[in-house]
C-alpha atoms as a PDB file:
ATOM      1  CA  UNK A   1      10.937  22.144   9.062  1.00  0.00           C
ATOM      2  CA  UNK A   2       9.801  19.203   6.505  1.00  0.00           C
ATOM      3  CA  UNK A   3       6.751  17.960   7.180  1.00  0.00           C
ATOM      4  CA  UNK A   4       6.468  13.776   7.845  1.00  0.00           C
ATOM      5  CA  UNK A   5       4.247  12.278   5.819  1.00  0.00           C
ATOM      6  CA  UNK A   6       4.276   8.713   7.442  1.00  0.00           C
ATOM      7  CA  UNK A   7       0.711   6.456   7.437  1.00  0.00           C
ATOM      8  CA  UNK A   8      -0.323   5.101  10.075  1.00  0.00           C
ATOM      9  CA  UNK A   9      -3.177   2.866   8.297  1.00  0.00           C
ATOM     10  CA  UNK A  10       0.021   0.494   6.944  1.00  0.00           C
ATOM     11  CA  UNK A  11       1.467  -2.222   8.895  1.00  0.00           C
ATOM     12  CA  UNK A  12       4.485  -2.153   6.050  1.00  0.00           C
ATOM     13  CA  UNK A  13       5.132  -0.128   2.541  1.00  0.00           C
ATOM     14  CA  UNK A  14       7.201  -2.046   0.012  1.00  0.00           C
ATOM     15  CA  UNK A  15      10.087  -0.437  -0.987  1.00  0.00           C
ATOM     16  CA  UNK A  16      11.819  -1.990  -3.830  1.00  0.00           C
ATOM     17  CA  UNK A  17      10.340  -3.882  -7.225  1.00  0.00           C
ATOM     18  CA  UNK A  18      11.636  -7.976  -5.635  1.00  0.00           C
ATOM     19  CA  UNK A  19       8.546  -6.976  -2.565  1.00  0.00           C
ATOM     20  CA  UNK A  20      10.997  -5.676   0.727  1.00  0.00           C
ATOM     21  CA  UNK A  21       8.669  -3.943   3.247  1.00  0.00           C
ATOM     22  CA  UNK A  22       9.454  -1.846   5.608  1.00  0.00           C
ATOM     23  CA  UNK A  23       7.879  -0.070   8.745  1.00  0.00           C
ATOM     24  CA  UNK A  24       6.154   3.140   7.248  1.00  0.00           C
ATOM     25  CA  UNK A  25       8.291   4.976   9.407  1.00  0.00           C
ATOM     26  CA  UNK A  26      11.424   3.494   7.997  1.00  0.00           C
ATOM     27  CA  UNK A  27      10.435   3.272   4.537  1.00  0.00           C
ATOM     28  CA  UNK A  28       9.785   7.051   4.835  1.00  0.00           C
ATOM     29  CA  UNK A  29      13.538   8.002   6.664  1.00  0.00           C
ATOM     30  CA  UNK A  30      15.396   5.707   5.362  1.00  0.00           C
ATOM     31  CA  UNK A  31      13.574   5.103   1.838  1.00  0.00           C
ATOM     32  CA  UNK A  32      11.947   8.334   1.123  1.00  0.00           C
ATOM     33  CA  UNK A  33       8.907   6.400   0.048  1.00  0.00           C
ATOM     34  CA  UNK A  34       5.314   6.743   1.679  1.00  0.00           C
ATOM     35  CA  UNK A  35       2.367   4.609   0.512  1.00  0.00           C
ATOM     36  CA  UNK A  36      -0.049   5.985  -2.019  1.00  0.00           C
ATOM     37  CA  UNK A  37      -2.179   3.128  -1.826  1.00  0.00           C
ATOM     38  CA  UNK A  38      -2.938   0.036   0.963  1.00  0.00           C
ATOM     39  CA  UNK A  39      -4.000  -3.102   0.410  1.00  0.00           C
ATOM     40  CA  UNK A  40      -5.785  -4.678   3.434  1.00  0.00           C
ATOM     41  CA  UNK A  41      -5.740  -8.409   4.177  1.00  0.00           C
ATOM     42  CA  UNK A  42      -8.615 -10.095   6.224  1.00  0.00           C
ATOM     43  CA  UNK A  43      -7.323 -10.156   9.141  1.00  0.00           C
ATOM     44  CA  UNK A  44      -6.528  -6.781   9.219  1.00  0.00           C
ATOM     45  CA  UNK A  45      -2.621  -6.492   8.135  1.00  0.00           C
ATOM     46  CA  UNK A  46      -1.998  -4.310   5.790  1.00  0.00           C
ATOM     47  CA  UNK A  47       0.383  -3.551   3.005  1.00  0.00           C
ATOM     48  CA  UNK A  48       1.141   0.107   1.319  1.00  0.00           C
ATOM     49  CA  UNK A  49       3.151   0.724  -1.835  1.00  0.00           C
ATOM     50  CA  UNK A  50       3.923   4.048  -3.444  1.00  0.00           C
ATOM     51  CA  UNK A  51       2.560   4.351  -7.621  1.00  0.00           C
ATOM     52  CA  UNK A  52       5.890   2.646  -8.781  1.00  0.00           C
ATOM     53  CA  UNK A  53       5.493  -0.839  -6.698  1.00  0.00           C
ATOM     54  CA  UNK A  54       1.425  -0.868  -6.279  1.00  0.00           C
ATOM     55  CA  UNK A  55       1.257  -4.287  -8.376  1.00  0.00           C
ATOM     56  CA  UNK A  56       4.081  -5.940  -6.149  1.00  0.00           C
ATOM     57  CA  UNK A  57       2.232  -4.850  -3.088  1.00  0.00           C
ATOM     58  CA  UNK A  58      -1.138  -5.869  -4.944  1.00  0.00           C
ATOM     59  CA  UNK A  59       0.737  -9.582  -5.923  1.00  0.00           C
ATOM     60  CA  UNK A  60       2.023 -10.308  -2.335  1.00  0.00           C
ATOM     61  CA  UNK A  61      -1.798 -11.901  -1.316  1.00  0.00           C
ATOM     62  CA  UNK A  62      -3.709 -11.350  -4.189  1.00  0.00           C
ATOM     63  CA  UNK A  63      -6.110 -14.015  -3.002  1.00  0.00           C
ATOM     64  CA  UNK A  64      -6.298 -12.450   0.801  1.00  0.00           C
ATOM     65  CA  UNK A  65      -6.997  -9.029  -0.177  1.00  0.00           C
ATOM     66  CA  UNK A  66     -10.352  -7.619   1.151  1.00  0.00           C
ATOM     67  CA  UNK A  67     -10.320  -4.077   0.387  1.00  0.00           C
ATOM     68  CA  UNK A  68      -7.787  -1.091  -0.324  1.00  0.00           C
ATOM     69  CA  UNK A  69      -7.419   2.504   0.447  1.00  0.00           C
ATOM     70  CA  UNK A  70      -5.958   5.379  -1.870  1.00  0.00           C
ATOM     71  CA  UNK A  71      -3.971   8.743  -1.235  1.00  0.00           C
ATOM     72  CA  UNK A  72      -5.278  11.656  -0.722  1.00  0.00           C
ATOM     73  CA  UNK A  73      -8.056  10.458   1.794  1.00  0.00           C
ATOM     74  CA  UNK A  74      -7.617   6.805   2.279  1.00  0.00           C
ATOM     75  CA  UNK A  75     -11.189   6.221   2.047  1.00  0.00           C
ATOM     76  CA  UNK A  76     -12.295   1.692   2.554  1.00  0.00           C
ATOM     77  CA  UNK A  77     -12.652   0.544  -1.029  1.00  0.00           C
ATOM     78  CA  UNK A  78     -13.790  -2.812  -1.557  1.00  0.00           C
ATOM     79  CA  UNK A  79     -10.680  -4.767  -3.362  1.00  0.00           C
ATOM     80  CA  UNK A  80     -13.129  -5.881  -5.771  1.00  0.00           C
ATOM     81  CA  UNK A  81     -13.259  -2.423  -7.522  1.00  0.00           C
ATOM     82  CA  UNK A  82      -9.212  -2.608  -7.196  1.00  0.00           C
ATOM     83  CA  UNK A  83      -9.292  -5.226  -9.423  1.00  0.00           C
ATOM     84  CA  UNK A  84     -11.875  -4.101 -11.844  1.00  0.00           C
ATOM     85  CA  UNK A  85      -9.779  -1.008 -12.620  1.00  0.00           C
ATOM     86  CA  UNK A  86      -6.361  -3.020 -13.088  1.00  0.00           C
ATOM     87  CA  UNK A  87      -8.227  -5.126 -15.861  1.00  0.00           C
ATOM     88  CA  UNK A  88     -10.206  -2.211 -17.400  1.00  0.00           C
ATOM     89  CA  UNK A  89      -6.323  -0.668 -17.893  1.00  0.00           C
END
């Protein structure tokens, strides 16, 4: 049996590069694609993306944005040190 690998953390995971989201359950059966990394808005919604659409997720609020979490452990990262890694390279 194949284990599920669906987050909970995400209220949606984008699944294609023009921004569709999807319920992480249906991105994962229907998609194949589970977050890697989740962008959390101030008023708590949230927004995953797996490696190949991070900076679509990343560009959907850019401005609203208040912290992220990252695969393997999710841990709260302020989105500040988000955004000094994407300009470091």
């Amino acid at each position: 049996m194949q284990k599920v690998e669906i987050n909970p953390l995400c209220s949606r995971v984008v699944v294609n590069e023009l921004g569709l989201s999807l319920r992480p359950s249906d991105a994962f059966f229907e998609r194949n694609i589970c977050a890697r990394i989740i962008f959390v808005r101030s008023d708590g919604w949230s927004l995953g993306a797996p490696p190949e659409f991070e900076q679509v997720a990343y560009e959907q609020w850019p401005d609203y944005w208040t912290h992220f979490r990252v695969f393997p452990d999710f841990e709260r990262l302020p989105i500040c040190e988000y955004r000094n890694k994407v300009r470091k390279g």
